[in-house]
N, C-alpha and C. Protein backbone atom coordinates (compact mmCIF):
# COMPACT_ATOMS: atom_id res chain seq x y z
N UNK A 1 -5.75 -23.21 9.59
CA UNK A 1 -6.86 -22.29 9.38
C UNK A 1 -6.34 -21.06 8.64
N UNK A 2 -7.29 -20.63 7.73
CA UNK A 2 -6.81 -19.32 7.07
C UNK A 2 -6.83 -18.24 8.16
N UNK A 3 -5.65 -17.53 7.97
CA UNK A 3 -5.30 -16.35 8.62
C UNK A 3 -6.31 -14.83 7.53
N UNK A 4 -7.64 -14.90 7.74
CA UNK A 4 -8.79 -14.10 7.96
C UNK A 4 -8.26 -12.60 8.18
N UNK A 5 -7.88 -12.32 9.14
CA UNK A 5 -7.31 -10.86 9.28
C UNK A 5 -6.09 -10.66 8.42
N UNK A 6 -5.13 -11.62 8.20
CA UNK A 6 -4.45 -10.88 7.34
C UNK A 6 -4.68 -10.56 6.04
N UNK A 7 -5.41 -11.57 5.48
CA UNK A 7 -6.74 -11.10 3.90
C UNK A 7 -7.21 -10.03 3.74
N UNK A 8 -7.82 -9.62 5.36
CA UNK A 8 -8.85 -8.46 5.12
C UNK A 8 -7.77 -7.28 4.77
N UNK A 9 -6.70 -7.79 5.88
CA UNK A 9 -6.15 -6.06 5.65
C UNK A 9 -5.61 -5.98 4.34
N UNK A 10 -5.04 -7.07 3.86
CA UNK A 10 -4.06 -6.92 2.49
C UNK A 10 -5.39 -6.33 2.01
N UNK A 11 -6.70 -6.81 1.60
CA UNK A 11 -7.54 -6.34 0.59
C UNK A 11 -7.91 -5.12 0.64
N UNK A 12 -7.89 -4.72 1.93
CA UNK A 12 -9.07 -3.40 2.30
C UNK A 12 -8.03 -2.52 2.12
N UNK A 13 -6.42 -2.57 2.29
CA UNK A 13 -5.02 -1.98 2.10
C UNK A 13 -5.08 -1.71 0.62
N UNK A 14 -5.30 -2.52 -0.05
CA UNK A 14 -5.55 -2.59 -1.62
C UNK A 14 -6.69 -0.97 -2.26
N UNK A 15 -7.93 -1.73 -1.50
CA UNK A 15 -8.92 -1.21 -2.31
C UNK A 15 -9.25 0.38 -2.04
N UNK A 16 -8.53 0.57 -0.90
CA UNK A 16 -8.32 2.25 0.01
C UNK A 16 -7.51 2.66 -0.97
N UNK A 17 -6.06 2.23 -1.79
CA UNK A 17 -5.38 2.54 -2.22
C UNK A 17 -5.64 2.88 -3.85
N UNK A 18 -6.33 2.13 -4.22
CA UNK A 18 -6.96 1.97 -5.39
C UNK A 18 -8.36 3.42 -5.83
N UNK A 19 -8.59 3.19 -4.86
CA UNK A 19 -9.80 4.49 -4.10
C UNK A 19 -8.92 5.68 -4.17
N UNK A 20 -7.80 6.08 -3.50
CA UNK A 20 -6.99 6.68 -3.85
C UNK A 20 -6.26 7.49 -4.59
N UNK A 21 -6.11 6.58 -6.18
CA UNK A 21 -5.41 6.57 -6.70
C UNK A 21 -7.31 7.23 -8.08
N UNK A 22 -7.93 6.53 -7.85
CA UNK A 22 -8.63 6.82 -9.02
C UNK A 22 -8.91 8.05 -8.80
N UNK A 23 -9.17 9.25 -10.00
CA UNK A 23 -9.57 10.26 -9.82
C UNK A 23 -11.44 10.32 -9.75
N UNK A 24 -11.90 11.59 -8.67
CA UNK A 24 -13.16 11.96 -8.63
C UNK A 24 -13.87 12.49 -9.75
N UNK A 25 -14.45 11.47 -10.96
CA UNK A 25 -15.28 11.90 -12.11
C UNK A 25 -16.26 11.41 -11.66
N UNK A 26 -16.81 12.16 -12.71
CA UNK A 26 -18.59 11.87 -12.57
C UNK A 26 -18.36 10.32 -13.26
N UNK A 27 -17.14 10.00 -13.91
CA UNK A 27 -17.67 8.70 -14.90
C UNK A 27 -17.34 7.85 -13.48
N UNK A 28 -16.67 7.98 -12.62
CA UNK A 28 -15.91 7.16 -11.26
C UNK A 28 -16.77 6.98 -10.09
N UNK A 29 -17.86 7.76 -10.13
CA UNK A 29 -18.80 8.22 -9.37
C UNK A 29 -19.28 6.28 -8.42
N UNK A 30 -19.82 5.92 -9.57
CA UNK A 30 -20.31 4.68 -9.21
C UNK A 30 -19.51 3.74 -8.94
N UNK A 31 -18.17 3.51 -9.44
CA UNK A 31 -17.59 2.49 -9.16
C UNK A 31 -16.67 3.15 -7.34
N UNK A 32 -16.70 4.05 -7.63
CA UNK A 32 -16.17 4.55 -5.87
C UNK A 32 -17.01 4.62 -5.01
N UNK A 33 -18.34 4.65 -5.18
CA UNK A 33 -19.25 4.40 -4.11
C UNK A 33 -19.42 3.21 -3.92
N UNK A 34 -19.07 2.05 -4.81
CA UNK A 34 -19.28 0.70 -4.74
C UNK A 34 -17.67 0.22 -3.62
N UNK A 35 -17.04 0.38 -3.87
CA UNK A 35 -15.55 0.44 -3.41
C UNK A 35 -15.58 1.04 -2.08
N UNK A 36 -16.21 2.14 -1.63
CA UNK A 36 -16.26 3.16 -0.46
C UNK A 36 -17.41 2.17 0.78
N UNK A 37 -18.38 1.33 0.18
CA UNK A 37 -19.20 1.13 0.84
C UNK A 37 -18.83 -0.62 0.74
N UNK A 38 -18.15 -0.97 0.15
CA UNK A 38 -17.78 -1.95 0.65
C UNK A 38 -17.17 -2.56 1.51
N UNK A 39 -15.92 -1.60 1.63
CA UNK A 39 -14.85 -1.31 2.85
C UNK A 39 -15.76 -0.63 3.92
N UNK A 40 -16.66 -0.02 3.93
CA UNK A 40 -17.64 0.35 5.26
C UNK A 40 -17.80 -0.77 5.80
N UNK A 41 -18.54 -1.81 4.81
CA UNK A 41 -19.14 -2.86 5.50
C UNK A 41 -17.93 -4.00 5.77
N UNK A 42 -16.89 -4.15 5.12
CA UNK A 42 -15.99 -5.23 5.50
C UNK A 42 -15.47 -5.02 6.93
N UNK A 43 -15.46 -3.22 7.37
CA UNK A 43 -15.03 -2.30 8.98
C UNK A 43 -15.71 -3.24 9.61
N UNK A 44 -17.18 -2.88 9.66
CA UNK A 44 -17.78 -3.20 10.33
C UNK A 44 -18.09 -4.98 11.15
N UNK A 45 -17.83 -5.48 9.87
CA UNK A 45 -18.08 -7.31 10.08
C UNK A 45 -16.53 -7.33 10.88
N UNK A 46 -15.63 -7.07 10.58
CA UNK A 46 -14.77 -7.23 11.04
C UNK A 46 -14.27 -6.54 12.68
N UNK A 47 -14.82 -5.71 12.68
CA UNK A 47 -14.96 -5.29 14.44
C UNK A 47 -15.88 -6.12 15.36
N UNK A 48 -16.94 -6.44 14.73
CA UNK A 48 -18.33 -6.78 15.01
C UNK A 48 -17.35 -8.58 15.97
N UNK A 49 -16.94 -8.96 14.73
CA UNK A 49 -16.10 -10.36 14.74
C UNK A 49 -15.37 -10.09 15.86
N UNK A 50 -14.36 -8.94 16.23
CA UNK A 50 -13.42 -8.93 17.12
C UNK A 50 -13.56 -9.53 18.45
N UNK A 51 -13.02 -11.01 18.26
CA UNK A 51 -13.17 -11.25 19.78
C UNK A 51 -13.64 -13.01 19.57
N UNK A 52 -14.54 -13.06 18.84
CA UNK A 52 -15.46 -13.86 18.29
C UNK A 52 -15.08 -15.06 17.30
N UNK A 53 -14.31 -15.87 18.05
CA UNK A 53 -13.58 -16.66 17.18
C UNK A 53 -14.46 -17.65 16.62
N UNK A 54 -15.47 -18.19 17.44
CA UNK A 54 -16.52 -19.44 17.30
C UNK A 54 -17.89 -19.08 16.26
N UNK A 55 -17.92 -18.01 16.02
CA UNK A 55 -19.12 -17.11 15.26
C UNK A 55 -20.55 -16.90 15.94
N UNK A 56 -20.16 -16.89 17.61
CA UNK A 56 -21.44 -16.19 17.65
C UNK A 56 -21.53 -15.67 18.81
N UNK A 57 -22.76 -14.76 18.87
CA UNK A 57 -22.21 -13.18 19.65
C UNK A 57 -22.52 -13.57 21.09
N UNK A 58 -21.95 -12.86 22.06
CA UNK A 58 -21.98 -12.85 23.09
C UNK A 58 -22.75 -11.57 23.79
């Protein structure tokens, strides 16, 4: 089975860093809110999951 958590973190490790690294322009505006709110929602599925190996909630 794919190891799932270690994906997320390499990616979300990535895209924080990347986030990071780009500077705050108005031209950056959109692609960092796209980037910022993606990693919101990857947090979230991924806590949500914690625990939850079979996919469904208890």
């Amino acid at each position: 089975m794919p190891d799932y958590e270690r994906m997320y973190h390499i990616l979300c490790r990535a895209a924080s860093g990347a986030l990071d690294m780009l500077p705050e322009t108005k031209e950056n505006t959109a692609g960092r809110g796209l980037l910022q709110f993606a990693l919101y929602v990857a947090e979230e599925l991924y806590i949500r999951a914690d625990g939850d190996e079979d996919g469904t909630e208890q």
